[in-house]
PDB file of N, CA and C in Angstrom:
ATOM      1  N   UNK A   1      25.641  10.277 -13.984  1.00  0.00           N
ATOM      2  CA  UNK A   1      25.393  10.315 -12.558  1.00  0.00           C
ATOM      3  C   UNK A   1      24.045  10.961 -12.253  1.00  0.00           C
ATOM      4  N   UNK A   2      23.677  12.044 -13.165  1.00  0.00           N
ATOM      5  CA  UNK A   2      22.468  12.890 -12.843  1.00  0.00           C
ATOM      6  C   UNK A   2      21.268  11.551 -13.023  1.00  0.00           C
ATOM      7  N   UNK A   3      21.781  11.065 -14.020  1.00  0.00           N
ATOM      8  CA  UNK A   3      20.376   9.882 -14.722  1.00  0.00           C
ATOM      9  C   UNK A   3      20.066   9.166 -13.022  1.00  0.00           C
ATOM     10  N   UNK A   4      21.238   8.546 -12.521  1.00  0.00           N
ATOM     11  CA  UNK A   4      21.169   7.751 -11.409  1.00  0.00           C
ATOM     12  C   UNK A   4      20.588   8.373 -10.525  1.00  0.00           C
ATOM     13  N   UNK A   5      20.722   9.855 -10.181  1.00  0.00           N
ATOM     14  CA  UNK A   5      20.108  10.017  -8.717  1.00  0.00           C
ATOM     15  C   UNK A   5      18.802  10.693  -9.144  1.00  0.00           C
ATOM     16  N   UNK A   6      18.337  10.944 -10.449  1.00  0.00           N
ATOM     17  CA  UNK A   6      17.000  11.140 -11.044  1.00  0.00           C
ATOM     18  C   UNK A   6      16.297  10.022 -10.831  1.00  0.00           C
ATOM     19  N   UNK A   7      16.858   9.032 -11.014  1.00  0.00           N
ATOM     20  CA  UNK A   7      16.097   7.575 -10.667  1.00  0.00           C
ATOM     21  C   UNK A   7      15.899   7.160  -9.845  1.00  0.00           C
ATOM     22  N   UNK A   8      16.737   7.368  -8.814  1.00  0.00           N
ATOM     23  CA  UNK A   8      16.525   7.075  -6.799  1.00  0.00           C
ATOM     24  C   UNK A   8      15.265   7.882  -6.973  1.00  0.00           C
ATOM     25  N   UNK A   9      15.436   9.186  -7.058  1.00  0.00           N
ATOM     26  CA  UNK A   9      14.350  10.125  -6.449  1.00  0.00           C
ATOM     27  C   UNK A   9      13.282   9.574  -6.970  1.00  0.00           C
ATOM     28  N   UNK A  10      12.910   9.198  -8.441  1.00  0.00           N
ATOM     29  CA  UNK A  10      11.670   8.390  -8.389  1.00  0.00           C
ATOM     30  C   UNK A  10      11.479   7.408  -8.153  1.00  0.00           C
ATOM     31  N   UNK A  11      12.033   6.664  -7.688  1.00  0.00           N
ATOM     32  CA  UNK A  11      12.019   5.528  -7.055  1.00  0.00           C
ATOM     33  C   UNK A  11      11.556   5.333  -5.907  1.00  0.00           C
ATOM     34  N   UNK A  12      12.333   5.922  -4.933  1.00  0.00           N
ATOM     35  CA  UNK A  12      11.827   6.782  -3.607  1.00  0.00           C
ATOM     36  C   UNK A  12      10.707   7.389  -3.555  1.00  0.00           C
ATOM     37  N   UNK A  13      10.170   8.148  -4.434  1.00  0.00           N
ATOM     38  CA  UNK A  13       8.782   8.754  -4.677  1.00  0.00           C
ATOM     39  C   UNK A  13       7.771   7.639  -4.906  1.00  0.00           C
ATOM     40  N   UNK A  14       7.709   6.735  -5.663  1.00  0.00           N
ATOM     41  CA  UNK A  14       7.042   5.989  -6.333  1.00  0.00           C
ATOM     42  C   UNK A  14       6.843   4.639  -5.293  1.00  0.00           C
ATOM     43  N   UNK A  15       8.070   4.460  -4.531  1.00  0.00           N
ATOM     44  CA  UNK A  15       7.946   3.580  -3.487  1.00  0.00           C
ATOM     45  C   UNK A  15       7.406   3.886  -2.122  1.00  0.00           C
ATOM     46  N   UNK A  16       7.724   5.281  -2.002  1.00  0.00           N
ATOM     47  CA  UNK A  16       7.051   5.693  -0.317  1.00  0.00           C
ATOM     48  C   UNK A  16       5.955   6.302   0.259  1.00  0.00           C
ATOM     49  N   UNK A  17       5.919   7.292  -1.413  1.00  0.00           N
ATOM     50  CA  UNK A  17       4.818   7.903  -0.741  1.00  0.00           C
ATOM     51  C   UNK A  17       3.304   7.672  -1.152  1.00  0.00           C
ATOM     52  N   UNK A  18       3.298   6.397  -2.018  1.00  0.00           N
ATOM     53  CA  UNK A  18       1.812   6.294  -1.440  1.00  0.00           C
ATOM     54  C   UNK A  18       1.384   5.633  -0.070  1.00  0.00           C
ATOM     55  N   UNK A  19       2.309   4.912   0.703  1.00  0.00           N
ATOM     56  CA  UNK A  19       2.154   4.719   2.129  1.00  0.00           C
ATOM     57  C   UNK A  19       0.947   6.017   2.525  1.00  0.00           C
ATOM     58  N   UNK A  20       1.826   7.161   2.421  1.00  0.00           N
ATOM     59  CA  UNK A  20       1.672   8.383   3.141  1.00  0.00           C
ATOM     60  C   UNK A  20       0.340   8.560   1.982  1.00  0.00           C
ATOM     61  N   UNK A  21       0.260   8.586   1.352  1.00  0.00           N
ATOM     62  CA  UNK A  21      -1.545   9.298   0.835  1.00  0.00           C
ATOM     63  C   UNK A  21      -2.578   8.607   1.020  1.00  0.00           C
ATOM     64  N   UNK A  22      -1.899   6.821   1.427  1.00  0.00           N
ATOM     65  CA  UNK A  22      -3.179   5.999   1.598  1.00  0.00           C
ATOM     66  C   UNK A  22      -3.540   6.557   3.264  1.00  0.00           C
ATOM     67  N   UNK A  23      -2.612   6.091   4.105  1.00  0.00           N
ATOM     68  CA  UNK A  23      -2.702   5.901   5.422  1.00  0.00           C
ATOM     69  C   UNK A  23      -2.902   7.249   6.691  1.00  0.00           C
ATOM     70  N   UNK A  24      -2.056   8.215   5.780  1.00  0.00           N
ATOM     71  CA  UNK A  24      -1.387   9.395   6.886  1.00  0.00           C
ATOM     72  C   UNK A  24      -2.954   9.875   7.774  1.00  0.00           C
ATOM     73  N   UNK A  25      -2.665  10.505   8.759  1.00  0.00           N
ATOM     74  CA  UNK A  25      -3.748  10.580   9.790  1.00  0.00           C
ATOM     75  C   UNK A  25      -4.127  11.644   9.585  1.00  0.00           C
ATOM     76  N   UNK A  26      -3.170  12.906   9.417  1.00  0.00           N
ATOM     77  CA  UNK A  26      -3.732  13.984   8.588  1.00  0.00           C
ATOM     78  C   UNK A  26      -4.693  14.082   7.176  1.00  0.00           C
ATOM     79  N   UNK A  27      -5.668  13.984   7.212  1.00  0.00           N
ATOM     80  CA  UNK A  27      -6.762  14.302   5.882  1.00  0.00           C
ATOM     81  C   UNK A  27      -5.952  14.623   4.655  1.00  0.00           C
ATOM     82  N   UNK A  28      -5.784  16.063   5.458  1.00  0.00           N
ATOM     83  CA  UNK A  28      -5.205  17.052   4.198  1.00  0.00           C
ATOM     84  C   UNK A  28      -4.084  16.113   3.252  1.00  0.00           C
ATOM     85  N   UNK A  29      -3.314  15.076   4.108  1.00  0.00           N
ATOM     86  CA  UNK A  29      -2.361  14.292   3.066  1.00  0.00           C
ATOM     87  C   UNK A  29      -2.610  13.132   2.279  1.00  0.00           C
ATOM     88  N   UNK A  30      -4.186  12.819   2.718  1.00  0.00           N
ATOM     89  CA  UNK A  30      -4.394  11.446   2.161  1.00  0.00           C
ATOM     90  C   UNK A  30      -4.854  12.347   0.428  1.00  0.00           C
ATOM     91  N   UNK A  31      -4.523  11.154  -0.306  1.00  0.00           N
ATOM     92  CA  UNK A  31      -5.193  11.099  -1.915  1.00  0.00           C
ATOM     93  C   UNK A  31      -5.237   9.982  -1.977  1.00  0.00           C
ATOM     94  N   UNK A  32      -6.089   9.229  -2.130  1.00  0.00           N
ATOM     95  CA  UNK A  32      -6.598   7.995  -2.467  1.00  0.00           C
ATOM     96  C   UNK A  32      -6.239   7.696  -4.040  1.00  0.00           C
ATOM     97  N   UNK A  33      -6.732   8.294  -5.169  1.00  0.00           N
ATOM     98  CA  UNK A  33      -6.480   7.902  -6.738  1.00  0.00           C
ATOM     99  C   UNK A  33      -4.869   7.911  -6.864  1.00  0.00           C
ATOM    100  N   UNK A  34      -4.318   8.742  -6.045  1.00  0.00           N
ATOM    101  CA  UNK A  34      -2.718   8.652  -6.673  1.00  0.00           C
ATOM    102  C   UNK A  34      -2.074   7.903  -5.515  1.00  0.00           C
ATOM    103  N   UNK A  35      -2.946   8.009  -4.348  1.00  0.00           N
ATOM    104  CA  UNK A  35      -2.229   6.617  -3.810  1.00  0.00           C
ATOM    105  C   UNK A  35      -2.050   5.147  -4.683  1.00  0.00           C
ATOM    106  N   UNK A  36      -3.402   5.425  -5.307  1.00  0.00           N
ATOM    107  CA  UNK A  36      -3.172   3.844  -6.167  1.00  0.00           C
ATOM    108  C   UNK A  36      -2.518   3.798  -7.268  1.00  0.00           C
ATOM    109  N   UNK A  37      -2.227   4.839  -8.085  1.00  0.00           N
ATOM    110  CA  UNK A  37      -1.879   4.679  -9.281  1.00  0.00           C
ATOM    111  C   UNK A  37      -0.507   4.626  -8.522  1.00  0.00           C
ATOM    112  N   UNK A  38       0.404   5.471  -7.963  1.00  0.00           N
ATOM    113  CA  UNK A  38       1.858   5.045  -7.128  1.00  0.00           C
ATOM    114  C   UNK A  38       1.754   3.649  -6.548  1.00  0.00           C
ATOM    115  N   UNK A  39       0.786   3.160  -5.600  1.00  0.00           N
ATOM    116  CA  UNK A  39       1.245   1.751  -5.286  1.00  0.00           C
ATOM    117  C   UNK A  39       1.146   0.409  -6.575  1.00  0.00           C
ATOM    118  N   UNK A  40       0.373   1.020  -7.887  1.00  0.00           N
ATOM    119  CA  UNK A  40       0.450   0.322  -9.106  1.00  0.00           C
ATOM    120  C   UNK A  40       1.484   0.194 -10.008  1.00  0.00           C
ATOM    121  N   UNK A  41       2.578   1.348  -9.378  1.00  0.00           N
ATOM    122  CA  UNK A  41       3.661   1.600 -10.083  1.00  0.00           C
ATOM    123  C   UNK A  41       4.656   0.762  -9.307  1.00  0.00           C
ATOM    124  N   UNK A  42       4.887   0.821  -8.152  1.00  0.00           N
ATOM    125  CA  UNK A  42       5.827  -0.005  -6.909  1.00  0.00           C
ATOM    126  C   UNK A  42       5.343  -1.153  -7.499  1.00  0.00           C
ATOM    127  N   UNK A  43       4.296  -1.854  -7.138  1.00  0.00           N
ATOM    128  CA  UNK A  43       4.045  -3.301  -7.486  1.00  0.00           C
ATOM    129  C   UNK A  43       4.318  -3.016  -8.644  1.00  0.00           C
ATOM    130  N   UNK A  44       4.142  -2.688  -9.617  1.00  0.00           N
ATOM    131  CA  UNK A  44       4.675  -3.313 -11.584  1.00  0.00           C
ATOM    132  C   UNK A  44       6.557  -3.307 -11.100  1.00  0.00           C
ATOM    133  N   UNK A  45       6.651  -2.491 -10.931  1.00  0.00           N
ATOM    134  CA  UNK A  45       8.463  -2.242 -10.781  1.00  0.00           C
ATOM    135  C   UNK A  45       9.140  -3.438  -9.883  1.00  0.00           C
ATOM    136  N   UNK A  46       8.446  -4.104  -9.091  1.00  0.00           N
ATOM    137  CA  UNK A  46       8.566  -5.007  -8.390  1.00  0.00           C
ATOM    138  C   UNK A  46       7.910  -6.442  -8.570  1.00  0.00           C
ATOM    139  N   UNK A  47       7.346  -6.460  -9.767  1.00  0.00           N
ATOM    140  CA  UNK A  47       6.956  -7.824 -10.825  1.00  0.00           C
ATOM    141  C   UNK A  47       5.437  -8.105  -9.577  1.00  0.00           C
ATOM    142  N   UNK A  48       4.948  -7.447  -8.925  1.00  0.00           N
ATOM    143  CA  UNK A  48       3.859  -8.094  -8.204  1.00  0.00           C
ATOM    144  C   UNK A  48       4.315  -8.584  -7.022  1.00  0.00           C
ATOM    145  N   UNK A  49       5.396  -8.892  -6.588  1.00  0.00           N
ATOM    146  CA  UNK A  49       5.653  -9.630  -5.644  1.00  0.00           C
ATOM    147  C   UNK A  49       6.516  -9.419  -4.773  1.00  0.00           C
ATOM    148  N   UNK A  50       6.438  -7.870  -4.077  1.00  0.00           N
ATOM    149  CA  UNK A  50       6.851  -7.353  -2.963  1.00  0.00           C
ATOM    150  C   UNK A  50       5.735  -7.220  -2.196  1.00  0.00           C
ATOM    151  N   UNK A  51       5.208  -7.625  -1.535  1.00  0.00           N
ATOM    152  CA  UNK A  51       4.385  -7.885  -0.350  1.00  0.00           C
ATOM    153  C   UNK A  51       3.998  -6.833   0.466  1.00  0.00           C
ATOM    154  N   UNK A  52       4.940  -6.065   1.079  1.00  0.00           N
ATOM    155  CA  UNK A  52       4.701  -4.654   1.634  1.00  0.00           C
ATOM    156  C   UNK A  52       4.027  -3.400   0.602  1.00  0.00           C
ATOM    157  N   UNK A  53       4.324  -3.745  -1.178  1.00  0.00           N
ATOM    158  CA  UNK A  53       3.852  -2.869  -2.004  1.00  0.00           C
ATOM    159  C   UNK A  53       2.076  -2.972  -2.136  1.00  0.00           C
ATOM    160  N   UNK A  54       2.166  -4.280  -2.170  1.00  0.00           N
ATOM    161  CA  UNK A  54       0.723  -5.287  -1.854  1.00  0.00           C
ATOM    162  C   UNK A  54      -0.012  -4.711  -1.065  1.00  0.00           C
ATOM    163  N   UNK A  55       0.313  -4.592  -0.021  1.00  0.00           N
ATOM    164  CA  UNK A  55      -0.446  -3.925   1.118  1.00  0.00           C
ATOM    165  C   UNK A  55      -0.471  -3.045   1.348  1.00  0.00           C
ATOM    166  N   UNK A  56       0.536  -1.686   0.750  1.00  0.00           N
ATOM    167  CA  UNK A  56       0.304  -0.194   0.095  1.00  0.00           C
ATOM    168  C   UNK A  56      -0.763  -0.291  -0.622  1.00  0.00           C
ATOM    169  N   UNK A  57      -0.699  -0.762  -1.684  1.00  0.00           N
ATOM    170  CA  UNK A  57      -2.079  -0.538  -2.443  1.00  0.00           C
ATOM    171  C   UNK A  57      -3.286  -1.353  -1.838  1.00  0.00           C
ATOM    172  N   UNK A  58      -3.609  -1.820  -0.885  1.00  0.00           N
ATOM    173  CA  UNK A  58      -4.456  -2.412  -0.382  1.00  0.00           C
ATOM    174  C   UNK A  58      -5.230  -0.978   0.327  1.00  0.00           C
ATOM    175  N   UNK A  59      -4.220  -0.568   1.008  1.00  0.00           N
ATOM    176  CA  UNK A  59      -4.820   0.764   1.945  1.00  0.00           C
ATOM    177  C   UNK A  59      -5.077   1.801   1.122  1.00  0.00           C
ATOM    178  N   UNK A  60      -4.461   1.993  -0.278  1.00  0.00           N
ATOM    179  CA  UNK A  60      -4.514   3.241  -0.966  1.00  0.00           C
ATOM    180  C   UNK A  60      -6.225   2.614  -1.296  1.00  0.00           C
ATOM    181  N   UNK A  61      -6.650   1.746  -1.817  1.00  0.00           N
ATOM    182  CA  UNK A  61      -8.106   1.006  -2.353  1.00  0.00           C
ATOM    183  C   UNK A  61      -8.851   1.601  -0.987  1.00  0.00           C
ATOM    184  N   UNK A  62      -8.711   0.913   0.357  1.00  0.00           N
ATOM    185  CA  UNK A  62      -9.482   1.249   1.436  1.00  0.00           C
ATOM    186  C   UNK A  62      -9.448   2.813   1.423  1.00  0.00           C
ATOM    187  N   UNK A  63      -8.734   3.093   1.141  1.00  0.00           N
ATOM    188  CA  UNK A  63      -8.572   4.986   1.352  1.00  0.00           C
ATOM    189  C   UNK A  63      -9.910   5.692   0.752  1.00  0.00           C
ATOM    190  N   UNK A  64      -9.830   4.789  -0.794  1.00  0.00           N
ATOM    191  CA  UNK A  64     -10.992   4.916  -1.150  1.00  0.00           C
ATOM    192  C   UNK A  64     -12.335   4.207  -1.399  1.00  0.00           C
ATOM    193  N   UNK A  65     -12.481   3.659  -0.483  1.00  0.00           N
ATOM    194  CA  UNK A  65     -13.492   2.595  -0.373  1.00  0.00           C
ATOM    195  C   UNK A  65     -13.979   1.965  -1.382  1.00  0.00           C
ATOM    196  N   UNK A  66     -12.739   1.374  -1.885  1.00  0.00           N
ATOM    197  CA  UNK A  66     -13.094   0.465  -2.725  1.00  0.00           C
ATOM    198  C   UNK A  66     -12.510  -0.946  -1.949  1.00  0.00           C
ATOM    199  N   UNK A  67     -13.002  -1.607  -1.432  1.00  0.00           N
ATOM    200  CA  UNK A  67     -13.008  -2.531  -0.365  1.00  0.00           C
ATOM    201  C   UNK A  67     -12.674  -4.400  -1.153  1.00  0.00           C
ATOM    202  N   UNK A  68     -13.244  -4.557  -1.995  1.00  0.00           N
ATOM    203  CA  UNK A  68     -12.762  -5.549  -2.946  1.00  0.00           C
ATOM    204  C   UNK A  68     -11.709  -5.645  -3.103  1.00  0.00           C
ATOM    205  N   UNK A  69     -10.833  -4.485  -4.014  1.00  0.00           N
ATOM    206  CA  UNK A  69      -9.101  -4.752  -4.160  1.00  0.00           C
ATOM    207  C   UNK A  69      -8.458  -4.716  -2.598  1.00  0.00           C
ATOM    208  N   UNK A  70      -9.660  -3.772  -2.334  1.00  0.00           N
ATOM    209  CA  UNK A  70      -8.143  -4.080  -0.626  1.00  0.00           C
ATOM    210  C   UNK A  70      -8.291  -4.903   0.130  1.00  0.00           C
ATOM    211  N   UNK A  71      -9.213  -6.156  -0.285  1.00  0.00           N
ATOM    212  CA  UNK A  71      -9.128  -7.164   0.660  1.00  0.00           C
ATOM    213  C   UNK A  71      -8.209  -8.296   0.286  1.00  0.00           C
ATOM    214  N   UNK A  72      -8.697  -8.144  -1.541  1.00  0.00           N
ATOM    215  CA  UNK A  72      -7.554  -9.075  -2.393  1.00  0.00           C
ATOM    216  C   UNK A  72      -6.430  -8.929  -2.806  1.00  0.00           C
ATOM    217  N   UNK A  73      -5.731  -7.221  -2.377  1.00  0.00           N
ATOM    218  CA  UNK A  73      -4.377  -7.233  -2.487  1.00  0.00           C
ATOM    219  C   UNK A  73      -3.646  -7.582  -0.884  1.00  0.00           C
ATOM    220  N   UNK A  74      -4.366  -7.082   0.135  1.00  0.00           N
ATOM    221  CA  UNK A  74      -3.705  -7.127   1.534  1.00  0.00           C
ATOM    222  C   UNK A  74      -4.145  -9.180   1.593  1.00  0.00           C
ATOM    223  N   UNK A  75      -4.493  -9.721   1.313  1.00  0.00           N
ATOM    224  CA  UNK A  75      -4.526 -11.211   1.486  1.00  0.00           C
ATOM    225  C   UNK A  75      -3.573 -11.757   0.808  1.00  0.00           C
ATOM    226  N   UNK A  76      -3.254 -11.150  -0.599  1.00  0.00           N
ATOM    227  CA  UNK A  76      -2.397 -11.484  -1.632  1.00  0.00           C
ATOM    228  C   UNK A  76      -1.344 -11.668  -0.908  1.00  0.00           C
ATOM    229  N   UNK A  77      -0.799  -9.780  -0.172  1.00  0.00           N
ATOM    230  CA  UNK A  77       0.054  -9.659   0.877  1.00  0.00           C
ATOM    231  C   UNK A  77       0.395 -10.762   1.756  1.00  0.00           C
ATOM    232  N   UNK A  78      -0.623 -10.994   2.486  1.00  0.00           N
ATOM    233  CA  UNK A  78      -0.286 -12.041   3.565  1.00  0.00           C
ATOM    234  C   UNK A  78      -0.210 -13.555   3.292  1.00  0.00           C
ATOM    235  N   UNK A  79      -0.111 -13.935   2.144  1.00  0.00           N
ATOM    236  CA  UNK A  79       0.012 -15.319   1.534  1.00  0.00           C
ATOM    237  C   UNK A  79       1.790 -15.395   1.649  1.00  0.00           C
ATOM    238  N   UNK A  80       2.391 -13.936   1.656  1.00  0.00           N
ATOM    239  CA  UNK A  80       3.710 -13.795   1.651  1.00  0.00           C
ATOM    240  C   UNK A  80       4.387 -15.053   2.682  1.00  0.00           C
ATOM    241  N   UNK A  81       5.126 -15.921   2.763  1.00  0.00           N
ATOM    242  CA  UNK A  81       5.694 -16.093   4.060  1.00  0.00           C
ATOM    243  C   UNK A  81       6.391 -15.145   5.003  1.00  0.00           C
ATOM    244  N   UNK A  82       6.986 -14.049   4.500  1.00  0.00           N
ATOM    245  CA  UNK A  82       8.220 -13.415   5.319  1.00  0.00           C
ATOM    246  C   UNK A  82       7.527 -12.186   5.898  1.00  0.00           C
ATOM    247  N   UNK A  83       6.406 -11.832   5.048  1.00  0.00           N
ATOM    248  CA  UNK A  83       5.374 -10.796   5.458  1.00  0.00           C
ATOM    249  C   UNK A  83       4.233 -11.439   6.604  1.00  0.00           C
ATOM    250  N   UNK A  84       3.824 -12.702   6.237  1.00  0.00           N
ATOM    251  CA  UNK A  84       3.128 -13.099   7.209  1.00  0.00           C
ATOM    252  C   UNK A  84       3.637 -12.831   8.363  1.00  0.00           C
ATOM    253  N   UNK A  85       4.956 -13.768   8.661  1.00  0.00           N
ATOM    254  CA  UNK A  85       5.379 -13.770   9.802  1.00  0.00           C
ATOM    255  C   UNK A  85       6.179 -12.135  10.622  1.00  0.00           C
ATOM    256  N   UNK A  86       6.084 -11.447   9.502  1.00  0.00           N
ATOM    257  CA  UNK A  86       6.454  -9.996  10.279  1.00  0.00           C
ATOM    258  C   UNK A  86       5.194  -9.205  10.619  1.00  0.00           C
ATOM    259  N   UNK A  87       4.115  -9.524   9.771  1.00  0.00           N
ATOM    260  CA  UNK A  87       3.059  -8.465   9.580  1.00  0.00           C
ATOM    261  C   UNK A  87       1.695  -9.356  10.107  1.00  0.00           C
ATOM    262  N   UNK A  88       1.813 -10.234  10.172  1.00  0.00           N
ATOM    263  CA  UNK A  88       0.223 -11.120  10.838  1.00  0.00           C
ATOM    264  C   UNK A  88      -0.518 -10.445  11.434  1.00  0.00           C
ATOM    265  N   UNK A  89      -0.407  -9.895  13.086  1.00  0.00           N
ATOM    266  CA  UNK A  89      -1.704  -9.502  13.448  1.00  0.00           C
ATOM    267  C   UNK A  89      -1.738  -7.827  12.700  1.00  0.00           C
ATOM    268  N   UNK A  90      -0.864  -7.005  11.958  1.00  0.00           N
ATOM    269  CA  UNK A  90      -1.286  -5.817  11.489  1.00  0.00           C
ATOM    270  C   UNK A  90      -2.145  -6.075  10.128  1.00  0.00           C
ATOM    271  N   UNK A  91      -1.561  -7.215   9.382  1.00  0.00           N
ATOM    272  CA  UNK A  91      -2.422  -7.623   8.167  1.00  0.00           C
ATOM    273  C   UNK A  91      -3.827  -8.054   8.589  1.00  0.00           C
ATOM    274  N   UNK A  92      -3.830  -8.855   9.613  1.00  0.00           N
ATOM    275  CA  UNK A  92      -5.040  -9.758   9.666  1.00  0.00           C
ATOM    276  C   UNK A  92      -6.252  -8.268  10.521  1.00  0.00           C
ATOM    277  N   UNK A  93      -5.484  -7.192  11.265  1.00  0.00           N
ATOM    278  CA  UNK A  93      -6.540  -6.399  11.554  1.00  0.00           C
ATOM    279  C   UNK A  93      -7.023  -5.487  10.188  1.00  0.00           C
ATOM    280  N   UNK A  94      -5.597  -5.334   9.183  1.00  0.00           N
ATOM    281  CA  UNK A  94      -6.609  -4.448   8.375  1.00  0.00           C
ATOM    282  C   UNK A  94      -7.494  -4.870   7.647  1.00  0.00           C
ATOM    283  N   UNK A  95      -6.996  -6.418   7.425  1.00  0.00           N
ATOM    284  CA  UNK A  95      -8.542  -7.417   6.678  1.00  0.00           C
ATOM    285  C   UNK A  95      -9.353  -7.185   7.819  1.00  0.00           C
ATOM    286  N   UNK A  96      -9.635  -6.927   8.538  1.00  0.00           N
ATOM    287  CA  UNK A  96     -11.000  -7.188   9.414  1.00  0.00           C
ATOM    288  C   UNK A  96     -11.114  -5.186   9.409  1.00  0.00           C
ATOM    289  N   UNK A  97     -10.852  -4.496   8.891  1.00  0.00           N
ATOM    290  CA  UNK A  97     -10.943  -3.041   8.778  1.00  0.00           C
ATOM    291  C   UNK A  97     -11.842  -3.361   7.233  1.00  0.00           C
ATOM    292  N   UNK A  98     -11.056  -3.766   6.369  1.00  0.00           N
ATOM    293  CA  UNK A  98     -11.283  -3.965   5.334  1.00  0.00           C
ATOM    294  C   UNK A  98     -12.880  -4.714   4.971  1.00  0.00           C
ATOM    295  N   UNK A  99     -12.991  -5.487   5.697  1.00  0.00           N
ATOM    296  CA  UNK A  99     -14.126  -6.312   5.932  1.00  0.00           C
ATOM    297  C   UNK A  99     -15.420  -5.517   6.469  1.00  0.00           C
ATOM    298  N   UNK A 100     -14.886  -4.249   7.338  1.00  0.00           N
ATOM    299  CA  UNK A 100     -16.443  -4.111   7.816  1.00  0.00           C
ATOM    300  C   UNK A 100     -16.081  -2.464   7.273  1.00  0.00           C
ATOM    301  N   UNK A 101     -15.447  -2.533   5.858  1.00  0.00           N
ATOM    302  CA  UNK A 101     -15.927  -1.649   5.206  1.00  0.00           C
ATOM    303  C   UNK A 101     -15.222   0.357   5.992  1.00  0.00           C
ATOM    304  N   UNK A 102     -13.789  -0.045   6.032  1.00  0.00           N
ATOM    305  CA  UNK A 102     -13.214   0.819   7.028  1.00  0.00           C
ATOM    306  C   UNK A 102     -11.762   1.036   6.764  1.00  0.00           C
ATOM    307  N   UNK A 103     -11.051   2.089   6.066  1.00  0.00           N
ATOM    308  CA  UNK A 103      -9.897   1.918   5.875  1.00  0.00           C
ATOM    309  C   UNK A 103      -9.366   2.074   6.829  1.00  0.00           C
ATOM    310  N   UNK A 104      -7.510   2.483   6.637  1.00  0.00           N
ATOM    311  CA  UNK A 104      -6.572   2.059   7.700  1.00  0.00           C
ATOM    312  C   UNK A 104      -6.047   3.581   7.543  1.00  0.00           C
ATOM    313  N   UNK A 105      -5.748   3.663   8.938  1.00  0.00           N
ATOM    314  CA  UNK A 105      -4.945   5.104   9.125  1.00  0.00           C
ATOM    315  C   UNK A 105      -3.875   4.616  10.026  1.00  0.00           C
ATOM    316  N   UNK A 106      -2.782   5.245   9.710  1.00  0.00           N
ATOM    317  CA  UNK A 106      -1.430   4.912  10.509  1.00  0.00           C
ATOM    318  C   UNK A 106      -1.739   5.506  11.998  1.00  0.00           C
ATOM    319  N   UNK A 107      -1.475   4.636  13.248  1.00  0.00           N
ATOM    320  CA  UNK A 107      -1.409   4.967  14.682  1.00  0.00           C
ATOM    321  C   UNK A 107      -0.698   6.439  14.751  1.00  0.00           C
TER     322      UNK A 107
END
C-alpha cells in the first residue's frame, strides 16, 4: 500500500507541478530547468501524447526563453483534437506569446 501512495505522490508531483514553475505569477516560484525536466517526465510517462503535458512543457521552454521547443511542443499540443477544441484561443495566444518571443504567466 505504502509503494501505491509513494507513487500517486510522484505522480502528482511530476504531473502538476511543473504547471506551477513554468507559469506561476509569483517569480520566486517559477524554475524554468526543472520545469522542463518535470514536464519531460509527464510527457515520457504519458508516451508523448497527453496534450495538456505538451503544453506544460511548452511554457516551462518559454519560461526560459527558449522559444523553438515552445512553439513546437504547444503546436504539437494543438494538433490535439480534444485540446484544440477545449484550448484554441488559450493555445493559439500562447503561440503568438511564443512568437514574439514572450512567455506565459497564469492570469
Amino acid at each position: 500500500m505504502w509503494t501505491a501512495i509513494k507513487l500517486a505522490v510522484r505522480m502528482a508531483r511530476v504531473l502538476a507541478l511543473p504547471l506551477l514553475l513554468a507559469t506561476c505569477r509569483d517569480n520566486r516560484f517559477r524554475d524554468g530547468p526543472e520545469a522542463v525536466r518535470l514536464a519531460t517526465q509527464a510527457c515520457e510517462l504519458t508516451d508523448w501524447k497527453n496534450p495538456w503535458y505538451l503544453g506544460t512543457l511548452a511554457a516551462a521552454y518559454a519560461q526560459m526563453w527558449d522559444f523553438e521547443p515552445a512553439l513546437k511542443w504547444q503546436r504539437a499540443a494543438l494538433a490535439d483534437e480534444q485540446y484544440a477544441q477545449r484550448e484554441d484561443v488559450n493555445a493559439r495566444q500562447r503561440i503568438a506569446l511564443y512568437e514574439a518571443h514572450e512567455e506565459y504567466i497564469e492570469p
